[in-house]
Protein backbone atom coordinates (compact mmCIF):
# COMPACT_ATOMS: atom_id res chain seq x y z
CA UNK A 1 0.70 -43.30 122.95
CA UNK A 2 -0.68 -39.85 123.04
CA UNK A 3 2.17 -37.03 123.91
CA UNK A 4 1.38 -35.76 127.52
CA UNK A 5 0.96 -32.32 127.45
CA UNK A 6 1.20 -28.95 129.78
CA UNK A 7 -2.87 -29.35 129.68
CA UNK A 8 -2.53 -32.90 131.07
CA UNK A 9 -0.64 -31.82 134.05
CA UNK A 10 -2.78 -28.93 135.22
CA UNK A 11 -6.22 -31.15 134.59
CA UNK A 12 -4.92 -33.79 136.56
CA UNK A 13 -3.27 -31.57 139.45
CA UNK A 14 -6.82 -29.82 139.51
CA UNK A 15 -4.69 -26.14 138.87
CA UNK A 16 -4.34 -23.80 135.37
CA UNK A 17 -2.00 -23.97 132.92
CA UNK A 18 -0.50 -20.90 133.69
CA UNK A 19 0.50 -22.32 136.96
CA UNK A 20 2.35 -25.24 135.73
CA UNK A 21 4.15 -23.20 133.77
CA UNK A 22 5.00 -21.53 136.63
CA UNK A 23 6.32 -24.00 138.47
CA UNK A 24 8.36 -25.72 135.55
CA UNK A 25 9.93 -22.06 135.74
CA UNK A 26 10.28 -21.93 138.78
CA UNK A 27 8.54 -19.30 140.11
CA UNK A 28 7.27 -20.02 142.69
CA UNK A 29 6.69 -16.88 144.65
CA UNK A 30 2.78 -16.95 144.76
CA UNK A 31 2.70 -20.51 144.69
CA UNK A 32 1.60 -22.57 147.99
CA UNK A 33 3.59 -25.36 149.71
CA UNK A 34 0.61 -27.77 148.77
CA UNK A 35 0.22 -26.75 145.12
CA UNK A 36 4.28 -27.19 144.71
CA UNK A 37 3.94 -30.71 145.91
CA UNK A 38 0.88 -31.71 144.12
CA UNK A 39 2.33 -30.27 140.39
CA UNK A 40 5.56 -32.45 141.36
CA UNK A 41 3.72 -35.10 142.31
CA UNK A 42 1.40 -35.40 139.26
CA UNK A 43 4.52 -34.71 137.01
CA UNK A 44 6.54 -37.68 138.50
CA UNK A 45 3.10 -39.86 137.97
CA UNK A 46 2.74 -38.84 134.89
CA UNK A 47 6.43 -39.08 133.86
CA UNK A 48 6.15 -35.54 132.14
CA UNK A 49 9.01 -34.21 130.02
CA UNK A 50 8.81 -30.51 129.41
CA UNK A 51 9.02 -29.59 125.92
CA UNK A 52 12.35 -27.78 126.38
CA UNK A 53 12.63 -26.26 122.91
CA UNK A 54 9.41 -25.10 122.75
CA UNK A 55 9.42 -23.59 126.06
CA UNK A 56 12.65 -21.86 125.26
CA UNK A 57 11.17 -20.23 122.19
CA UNK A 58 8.46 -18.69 124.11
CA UNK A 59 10.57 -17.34 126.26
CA UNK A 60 13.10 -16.27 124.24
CA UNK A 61 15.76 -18.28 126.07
CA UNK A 62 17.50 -21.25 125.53
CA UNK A 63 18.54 -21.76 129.26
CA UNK A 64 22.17 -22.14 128.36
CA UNK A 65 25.45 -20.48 129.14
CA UNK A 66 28.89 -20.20 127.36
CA UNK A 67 32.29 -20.13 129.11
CA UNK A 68 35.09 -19.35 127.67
CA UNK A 69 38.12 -20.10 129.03
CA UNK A 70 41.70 -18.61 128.25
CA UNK A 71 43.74 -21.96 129.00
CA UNK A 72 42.08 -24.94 130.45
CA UNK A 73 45.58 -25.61 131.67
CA UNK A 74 45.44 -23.48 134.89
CA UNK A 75 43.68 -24.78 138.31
CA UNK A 76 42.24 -21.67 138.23
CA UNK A 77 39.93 -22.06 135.28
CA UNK A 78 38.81 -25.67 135.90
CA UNK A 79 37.72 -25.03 139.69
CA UNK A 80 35.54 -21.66 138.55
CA UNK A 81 34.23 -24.24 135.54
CA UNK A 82 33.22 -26.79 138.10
CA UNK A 83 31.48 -24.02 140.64
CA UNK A 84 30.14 -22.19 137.64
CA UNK A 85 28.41 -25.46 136.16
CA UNK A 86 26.96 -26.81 139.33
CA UNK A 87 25.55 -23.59 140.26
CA UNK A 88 23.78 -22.80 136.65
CA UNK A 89 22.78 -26.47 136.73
CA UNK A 90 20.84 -26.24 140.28
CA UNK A 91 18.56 -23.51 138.24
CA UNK A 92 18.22 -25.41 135.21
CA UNK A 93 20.95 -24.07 133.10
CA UNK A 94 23.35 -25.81 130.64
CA UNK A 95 26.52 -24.66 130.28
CA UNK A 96 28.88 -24.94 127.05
CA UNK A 97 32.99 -24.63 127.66
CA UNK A 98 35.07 -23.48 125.28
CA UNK A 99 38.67 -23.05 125.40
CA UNK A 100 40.91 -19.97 123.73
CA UNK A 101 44.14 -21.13 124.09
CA UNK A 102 44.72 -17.26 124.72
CA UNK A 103 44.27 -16.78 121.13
CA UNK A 104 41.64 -13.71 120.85
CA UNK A 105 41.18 -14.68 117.40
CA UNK A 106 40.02 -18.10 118.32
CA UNK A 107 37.68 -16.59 121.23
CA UNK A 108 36.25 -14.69 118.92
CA UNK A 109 34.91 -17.22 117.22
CA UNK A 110 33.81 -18.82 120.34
CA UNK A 111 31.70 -15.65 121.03
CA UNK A 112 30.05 -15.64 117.54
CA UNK A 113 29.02 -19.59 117.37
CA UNK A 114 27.49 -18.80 121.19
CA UNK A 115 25.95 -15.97 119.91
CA UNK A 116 24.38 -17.82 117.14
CA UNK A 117 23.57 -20.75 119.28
CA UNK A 118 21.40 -18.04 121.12
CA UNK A 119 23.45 -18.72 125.16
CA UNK A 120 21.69 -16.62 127.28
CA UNK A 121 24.72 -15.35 128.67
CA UNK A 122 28.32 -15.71 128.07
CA UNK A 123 31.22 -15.56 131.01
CA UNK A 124 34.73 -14.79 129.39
CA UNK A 125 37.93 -15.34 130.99
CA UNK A 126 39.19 -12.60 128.68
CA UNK A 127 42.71 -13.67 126.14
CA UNK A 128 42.13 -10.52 123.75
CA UNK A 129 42.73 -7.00 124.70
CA UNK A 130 40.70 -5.34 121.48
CA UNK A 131 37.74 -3.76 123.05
CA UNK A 132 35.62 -3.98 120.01
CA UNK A 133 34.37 -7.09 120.74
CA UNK A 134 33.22 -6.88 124.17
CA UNK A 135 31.99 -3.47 123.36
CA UNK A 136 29.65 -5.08 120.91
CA UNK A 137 28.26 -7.39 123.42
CA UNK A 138 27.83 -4.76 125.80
CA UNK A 139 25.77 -2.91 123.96
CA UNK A 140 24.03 -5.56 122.83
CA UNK A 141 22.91 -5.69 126.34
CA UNK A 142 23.99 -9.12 126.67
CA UNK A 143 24.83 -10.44 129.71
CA UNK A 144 28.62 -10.86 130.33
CA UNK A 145 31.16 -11.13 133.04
CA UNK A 146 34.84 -11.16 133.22
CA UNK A 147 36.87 -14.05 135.22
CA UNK A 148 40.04 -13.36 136.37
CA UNK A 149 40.94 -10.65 134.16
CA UNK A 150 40.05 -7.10 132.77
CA UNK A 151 40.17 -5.87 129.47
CA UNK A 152 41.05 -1.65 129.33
CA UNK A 153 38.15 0.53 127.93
CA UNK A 154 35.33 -2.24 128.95
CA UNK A 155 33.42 -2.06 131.88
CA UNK A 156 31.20 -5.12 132.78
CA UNK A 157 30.60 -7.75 135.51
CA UNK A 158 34.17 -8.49 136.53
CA UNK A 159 35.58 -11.05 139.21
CA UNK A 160 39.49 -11.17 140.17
CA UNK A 161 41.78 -12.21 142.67
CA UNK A 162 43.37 -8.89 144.96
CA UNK A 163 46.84 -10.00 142.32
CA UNK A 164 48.70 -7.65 144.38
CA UNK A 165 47.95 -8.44 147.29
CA UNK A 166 48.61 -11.99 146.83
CA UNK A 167 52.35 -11.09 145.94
CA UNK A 168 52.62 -8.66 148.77
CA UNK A 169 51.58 -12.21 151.43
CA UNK A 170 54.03 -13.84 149.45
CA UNK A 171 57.26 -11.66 149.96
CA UNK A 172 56.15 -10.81 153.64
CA UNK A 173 56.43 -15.01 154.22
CA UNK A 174 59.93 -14.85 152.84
CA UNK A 175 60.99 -11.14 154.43
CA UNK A 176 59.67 -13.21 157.42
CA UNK A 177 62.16 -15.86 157.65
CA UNK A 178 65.01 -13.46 156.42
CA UNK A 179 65.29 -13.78 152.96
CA UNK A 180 66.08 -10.74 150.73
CA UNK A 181 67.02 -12.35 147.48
CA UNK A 182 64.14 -12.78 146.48
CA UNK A 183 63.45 -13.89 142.62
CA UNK A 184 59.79 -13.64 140.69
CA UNK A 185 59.52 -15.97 137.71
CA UNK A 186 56.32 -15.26 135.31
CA UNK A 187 54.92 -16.02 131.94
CA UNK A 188 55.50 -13.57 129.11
CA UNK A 189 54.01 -9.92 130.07
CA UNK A 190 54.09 -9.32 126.44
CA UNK A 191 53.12 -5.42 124.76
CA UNK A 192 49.60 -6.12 125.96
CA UNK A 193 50.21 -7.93 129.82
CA UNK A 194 47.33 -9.92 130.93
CA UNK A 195 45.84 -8.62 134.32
CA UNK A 196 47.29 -11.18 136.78
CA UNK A 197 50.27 -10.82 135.32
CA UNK A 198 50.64 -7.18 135.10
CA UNK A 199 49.54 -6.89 138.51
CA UNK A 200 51.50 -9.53 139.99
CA UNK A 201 54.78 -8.28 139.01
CA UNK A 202 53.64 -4.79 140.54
CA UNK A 203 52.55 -6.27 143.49
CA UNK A 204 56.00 -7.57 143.50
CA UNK A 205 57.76 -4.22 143.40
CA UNK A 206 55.92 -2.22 145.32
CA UNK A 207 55.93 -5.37 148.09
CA UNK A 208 60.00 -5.49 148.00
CA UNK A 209 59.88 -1.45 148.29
CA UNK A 210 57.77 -1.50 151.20
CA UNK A 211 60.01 -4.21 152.76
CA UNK A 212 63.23 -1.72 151.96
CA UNK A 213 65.00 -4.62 149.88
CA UNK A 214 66.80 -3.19 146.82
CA UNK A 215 65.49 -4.12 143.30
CA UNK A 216 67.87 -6.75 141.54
CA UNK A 217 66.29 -6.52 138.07
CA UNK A 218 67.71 -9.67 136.94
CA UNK A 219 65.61 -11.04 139.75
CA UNK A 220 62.67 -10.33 137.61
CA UNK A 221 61.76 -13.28 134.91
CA UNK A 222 59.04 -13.20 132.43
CA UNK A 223 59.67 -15.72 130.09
CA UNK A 224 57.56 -18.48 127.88
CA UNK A 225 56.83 -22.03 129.84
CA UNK A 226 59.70 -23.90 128.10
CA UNK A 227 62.27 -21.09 128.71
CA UNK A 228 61.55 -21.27 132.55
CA UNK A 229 64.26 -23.99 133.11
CA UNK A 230 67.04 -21.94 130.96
CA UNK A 231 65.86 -18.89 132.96
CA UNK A 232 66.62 -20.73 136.54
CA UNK A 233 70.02 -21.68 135.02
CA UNK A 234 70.78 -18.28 134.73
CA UNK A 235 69.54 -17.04 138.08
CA UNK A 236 71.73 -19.80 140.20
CA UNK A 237 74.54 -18.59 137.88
CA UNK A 238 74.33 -15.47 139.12
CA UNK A 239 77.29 -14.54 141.37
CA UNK A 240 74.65 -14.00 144.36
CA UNK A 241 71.73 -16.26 143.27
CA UNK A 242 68.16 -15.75 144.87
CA UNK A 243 67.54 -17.71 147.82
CA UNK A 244 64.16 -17.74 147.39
CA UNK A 245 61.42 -17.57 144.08
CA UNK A 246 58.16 -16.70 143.90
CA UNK A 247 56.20 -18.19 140.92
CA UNK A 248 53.88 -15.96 139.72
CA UNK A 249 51.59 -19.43 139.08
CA UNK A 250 50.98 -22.97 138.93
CA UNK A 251 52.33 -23.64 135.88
CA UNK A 252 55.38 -21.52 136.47
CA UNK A 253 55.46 -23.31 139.97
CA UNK A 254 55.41 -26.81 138.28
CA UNK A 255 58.71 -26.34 135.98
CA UNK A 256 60.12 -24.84 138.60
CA UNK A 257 59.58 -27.89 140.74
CA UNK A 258 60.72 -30.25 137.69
CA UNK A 259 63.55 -28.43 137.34
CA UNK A 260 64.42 -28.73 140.98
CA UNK A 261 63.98 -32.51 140.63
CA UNK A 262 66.34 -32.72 137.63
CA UNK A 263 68.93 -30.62 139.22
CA UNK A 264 68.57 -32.23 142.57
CA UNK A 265 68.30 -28.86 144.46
CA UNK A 266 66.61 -29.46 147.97
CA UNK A 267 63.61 -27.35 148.78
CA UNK A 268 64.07 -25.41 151.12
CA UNK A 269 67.24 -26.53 152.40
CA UNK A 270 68.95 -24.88 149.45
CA UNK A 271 66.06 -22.83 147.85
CA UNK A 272 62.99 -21.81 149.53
CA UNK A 273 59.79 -21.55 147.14
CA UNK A 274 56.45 -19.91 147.17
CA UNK A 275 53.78 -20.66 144.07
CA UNK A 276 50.92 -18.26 143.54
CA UNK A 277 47.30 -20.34 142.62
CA UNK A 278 46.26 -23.36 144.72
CA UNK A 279 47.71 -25.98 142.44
CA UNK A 280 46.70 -29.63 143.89
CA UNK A 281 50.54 -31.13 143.16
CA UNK A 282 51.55 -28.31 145.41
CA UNK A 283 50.16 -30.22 148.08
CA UNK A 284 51.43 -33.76 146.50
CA UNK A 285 55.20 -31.98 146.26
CA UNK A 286 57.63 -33.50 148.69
CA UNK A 287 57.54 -30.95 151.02
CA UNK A 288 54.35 -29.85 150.18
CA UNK A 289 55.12 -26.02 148.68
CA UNK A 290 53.57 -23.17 150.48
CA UNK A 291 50.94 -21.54 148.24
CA UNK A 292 49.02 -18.09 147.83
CA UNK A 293 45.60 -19.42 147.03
CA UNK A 294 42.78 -18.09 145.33
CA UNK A 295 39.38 -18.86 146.21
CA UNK A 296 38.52 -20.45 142.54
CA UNK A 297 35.69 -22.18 143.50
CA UNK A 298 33.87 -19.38 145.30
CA UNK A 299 34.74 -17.09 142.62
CA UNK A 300 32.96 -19.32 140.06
CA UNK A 301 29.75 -19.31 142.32
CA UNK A 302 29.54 -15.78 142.82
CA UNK A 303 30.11 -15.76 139.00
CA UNK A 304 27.14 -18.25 138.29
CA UNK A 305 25.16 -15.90 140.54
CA UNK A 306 25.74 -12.92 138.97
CA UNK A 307 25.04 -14.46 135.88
CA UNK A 308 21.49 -15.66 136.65
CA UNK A 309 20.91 -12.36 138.31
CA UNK A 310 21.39 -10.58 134.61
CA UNK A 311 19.88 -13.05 132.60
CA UNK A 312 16.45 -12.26 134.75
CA UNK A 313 17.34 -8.57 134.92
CA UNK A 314 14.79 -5.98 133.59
CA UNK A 315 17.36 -3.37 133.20
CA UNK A 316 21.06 -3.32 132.53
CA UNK A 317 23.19 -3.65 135.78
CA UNK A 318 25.69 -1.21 137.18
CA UNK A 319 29.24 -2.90 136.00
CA UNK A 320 31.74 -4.12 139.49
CA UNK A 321 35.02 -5.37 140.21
CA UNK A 322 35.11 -7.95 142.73
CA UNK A 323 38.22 -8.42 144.15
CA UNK A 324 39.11 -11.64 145.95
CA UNK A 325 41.31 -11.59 149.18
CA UNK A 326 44.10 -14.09 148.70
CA UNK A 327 44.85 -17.05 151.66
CA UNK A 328 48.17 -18.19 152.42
CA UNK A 329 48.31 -21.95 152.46
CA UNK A 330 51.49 -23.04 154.63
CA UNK A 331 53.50 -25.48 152.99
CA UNK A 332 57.22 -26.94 154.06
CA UNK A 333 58.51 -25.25 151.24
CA UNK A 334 59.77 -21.73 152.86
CA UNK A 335 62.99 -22.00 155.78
CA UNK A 336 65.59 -18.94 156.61
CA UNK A 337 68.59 -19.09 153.72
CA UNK A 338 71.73 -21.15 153.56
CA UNK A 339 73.69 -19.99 156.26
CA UNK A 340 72.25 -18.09 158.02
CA UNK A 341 70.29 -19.00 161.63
């Protein structure tokens, strides 16, 4: 059987070439209603399948995007995957997901086989803090953006949650029922502190400052996943223990919550808790914990947008920071402390 053709299409739909291609671009600003229809309807007679490798040669795209994720472990990452993907895929774009491990070495090499692969875009949820890299891309003129994080000495397309913000709702729930002790438990800061990090532990000083609580620093935890439960041990050893933590995010909130289990500690009878990211087992917890949420999936949309909106640029963009507002999500998970009415 003879290979249907672009040529076929237009004879048949009585239009040009040029206008089929059109419309398998979609483009269809100077294109009528009727014409629309008519190409569809000849290309669903015909069964037509675009020949997507040669189309993407002549344009000089391959009408797919890389993500690159830092940990495929947070909620975060796999709700701005899902928006991200269904938004590229309404406009015919494919993406490919990669995951870092927050290893910049091993992102790296994510970048380069994209590159090579030809993506017409990549969108980085940043695990390296070496500029050189991103610099590279940029003036490549590549189009990037930046989830959740921010890498110093590289401006691009960035999109982040208002991190301080988040931690400032967070205290002012627990000020709110009367609680001063208030503890932060985080993942490693490390020399080079990853942005929610960074900023969430600010957020949390400046927020206990504003509320004219005193700063316990043993209060203050930054440790590795599995040293989360040894850290807790020493907190409720302390001679006056927190009454209430904030986890600086879901997978800090989840050993916490394990560790609660273990331990049989009653939340919030004894310990009142508040978990930073919109983790679904937040909502499965019994009580269900009250939660600082991030608006994941609309920041992968916007992402997706600003994405296509490079990829058909003429000229290089002006680089912004979107910030996110934060939501609190009320849980059962926050009461007044032990003793107190």
């Amino acid at each position: 059987m003879k290979k249907l053709t672009i040529e076929d299409v237009a004879q048949k739909a009585g239009v040009s070439k040029s206008t089929v291609s059109q419309f398998l671009n979609k483009r269809f600003k100077y294109m009528s209603e009727a014409t629309k229809n008519r190409i569809a309807e000849v290309i669903e007679e015909l069964n037509y399948q675009p020949n997507g490798l040669a189309r993407s040669l002549k344009q000089n795209r391959t009408h797919m995007v890389g993500i690159i994720v830092a940990n495929i472990d947070y909620s975060l990452s796999v709700q701005c995957i899902r928006a991200i993907e269904n938004e590229l895929q309404r406009h015919g774009i494919q993406v490919i997901i990669c995951n870092s491990d927050e290893n910049a070495d091993k992102e790296n090499t994510h970048v380069e086989a994209l590159v090579a692969r030809q993506v017409d875009g990549l969108i980085i949820f940043p695990a390296g803090d070496n500029p050189s890299p991103y610099s590279r891309l940029i003036e490549a003129e590549y189009p990037l953006v930046f989830m959740d994080r921010l890498v110093e000495g590289i401006t691009t397309q960035s999109l982040l949650l208002d991190n301080e913000m988040a931690v400032k709702t967070a205290i002012k729930e627990l000020t709110g029922k009367g609680h001063e002790a208030i503890a932060i438990l985080s993942l490693p800061l490390g020399e080079h502190a990853i942005t929610p990090r960074k900023e969430r532990m600010s957020g949390y000083k400046k927020a206990m400052e504003e509320a004219g609580l005193a700063m316990n620093d043993r209060y203050v935890c930054s440790v590795p996943r599995e040293a989360i439960a040894s850290a807790l041990d020493e907190l409720l050893s302390l001679p006056q223990p927190p009454t209430a933590l904030l986890a600086a995010n879901d997978l800090v909130l989840g050993e916490i919550l394990k560790y609660a289990n273990r331990h049989s500690i009653t939340i919030p009878g004894q310990l009142s808790v508040i978990g930073i990211d919109d983790a679904e087992f937040a909502r499965i917890y019994n009580p269900a914990i009250t939660t600082i949420r991030q608006p994941a999936y609309e920041m992968g949309m916007q992402a997706a947008k600003i994405m296509l909106s490079l990829i058909e640029a003429q000229e290089a963009a002006v680089p912004i920071t979107y910030r996110f507002p934060p939501a609190l999500q009320q849980g059962q998970s926050v009461q007044a402390p032990p003793g107190t009415k």
